[in-house]
N, C-alpha and C. Protein backbone atom coordinates (compact mmCIF):
# COMPACT_ATOMS: atom_id res chain seq x y z
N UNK A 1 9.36 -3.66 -4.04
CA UNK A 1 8.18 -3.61 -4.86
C UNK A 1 7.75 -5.00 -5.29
N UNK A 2 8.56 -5.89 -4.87
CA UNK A 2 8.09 -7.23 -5.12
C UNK A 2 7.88 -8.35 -3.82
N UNK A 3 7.84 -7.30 -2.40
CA UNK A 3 7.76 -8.01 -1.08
C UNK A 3 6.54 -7.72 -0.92
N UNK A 4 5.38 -8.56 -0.41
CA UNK A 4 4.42 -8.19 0.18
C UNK A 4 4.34 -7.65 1.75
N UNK A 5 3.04 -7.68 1.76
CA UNK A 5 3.11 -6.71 3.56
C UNK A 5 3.52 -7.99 4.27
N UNK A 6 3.20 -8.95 4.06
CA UNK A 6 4.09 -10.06 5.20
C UNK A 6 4.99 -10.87 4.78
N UNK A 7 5.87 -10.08 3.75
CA UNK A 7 7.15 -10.39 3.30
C UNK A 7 7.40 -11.95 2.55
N UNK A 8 6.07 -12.20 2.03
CA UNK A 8 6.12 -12.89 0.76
C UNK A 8 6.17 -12.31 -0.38
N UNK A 9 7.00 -13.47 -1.44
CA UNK A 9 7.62 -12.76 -2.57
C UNK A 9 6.00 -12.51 -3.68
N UNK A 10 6.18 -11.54 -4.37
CA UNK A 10 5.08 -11.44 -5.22
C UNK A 10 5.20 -10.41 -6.26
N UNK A 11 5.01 -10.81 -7.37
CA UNK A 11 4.83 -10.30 -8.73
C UNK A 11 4.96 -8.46 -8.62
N UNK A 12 5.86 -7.77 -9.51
CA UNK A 12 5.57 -6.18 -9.02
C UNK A 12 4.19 -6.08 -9.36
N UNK A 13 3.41 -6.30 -10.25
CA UNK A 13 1.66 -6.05 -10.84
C UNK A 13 0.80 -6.28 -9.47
N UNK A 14 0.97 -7.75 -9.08
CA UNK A 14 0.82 -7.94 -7.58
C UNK A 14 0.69 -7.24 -6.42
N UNK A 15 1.94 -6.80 -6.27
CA UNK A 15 1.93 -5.58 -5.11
C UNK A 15 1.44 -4.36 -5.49
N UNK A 16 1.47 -3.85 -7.06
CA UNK A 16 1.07 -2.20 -7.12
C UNK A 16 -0.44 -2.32 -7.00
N UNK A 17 -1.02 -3.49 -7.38
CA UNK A 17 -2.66 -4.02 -7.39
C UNK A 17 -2.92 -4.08 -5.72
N UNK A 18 -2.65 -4.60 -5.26
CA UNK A 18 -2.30 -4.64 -3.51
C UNK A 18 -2.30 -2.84 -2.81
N UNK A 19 -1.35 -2.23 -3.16
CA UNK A 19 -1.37 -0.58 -2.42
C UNK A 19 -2.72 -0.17 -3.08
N UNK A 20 -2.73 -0.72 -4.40
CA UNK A 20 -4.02 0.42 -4.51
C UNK A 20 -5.29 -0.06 -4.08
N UNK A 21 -5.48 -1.28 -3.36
CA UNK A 21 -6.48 -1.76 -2.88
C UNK A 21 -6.99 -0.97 -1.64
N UNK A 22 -5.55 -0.62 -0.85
CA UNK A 22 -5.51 -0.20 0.66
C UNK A 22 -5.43 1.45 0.34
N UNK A 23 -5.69 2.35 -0.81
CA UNK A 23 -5.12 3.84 -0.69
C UNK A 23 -6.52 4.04 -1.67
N UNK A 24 -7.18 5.04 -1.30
CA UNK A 24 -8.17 5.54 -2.51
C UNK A 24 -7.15 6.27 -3.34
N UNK A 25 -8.32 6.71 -4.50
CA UNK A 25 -7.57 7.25 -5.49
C UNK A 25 -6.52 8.80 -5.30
N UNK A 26 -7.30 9.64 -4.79
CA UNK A 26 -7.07 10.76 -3.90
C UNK A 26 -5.54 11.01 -3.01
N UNK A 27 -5.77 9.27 -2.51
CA UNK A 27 -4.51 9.59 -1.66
C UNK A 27 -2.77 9.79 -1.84
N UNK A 28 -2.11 10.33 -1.16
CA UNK A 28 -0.84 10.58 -1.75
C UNK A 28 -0.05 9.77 -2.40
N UNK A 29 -0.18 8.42 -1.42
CA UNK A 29 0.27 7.09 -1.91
C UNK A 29 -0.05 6.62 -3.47
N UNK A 30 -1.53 6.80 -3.87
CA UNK A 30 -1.87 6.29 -4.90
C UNK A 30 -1.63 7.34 -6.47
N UNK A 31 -1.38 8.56 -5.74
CA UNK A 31 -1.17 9.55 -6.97
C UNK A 31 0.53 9.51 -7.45
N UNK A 32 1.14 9.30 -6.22
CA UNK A 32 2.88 8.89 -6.06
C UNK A 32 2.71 7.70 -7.25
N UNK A 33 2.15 6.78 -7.06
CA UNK A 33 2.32 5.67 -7.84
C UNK A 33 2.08 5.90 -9.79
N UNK A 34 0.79 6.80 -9.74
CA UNK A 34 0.34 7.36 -11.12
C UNK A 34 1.61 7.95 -11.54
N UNK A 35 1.98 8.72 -10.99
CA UNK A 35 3.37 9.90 -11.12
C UNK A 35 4.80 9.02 -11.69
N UNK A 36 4.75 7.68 -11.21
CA UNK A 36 6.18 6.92 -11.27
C UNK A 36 6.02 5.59 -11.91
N UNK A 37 4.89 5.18 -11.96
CA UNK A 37 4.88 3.32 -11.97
C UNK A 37 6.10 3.24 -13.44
N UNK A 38 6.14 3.66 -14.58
CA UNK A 38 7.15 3.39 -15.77
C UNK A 38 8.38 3.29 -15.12
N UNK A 39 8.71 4.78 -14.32
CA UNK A 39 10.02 4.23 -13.55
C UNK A 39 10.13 3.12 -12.38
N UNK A 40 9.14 2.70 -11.51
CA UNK A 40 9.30 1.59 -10.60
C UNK A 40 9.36 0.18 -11.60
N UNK A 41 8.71 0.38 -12.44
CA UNK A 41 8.53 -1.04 -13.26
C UNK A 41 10.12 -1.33 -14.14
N UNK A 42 10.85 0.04 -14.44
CA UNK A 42 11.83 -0.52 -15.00
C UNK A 42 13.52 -0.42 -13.89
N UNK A 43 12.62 -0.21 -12.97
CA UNK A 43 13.76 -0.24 -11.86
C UNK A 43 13.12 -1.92 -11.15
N UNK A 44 12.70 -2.25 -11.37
CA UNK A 44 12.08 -3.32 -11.29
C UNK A 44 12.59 -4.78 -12.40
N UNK A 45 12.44 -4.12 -12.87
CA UNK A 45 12.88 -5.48 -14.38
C UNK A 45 14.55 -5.45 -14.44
N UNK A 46 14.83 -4.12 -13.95
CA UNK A 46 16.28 -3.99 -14.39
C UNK A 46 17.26 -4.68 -13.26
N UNK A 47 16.71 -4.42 -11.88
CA UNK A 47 16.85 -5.30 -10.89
C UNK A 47 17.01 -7.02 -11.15
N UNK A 48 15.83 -7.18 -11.78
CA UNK A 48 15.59 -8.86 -11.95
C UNK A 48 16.47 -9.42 -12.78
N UNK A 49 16.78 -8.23 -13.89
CA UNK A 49 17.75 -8.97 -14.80
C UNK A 49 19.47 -8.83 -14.45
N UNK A 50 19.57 -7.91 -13.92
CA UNK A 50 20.84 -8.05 -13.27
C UNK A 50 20.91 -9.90 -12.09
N UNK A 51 20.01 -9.93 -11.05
CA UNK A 51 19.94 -10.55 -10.22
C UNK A 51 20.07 -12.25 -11.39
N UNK A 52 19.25 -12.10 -12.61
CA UNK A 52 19.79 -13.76 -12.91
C UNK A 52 20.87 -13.10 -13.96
N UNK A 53 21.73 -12.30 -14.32
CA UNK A 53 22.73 -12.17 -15.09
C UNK A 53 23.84 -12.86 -14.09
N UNK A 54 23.80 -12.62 -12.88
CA UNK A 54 25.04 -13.20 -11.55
C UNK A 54 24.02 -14.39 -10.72
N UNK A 55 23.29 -15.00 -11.41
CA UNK A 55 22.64 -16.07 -11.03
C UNK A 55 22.08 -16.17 -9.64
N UNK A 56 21.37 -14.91 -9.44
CA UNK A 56 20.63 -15.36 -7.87
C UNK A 56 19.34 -14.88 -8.58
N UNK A 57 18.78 -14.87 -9.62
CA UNK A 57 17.38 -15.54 -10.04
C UNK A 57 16.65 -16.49 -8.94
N UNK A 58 15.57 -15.76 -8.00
CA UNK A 58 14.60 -16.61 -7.73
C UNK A 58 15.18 -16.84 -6.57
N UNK A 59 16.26 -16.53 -6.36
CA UNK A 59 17.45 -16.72 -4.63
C UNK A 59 16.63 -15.18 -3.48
N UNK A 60 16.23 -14.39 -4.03
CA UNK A 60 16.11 -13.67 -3.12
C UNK A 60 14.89 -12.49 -3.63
């Protein structure tokens, strides 16, 4: 959730702004996202903070 489509790194706000550019509102993709974003965002942060708690912050 923080890879873009050509696998540059980018902001999660970034990429969820990005799918919903490419999915109307309607579509499965974009209603999946309505349904979950609280949980992607804190599976998201919780990720990041583990990753600089063992210091690969910004490594991957």
């Amino acid at each position: 959730m923080t890879t873009g489509p050509d696998g540059e790194r980018v902001s999660f706000d970034d990429r969820m702004a990005e799918v919903r550019e490419r999915y109307p509102a309607d579509h499965y993709v974009s209603r999946a996202l309505d349904g979950s974003m609280a949980d992607r965002r804190g599976a998201v942060d919780r990720a990041e903070s583990w990753l600089s708690s063992v210091g690969l912050a910004g490594q991957v």
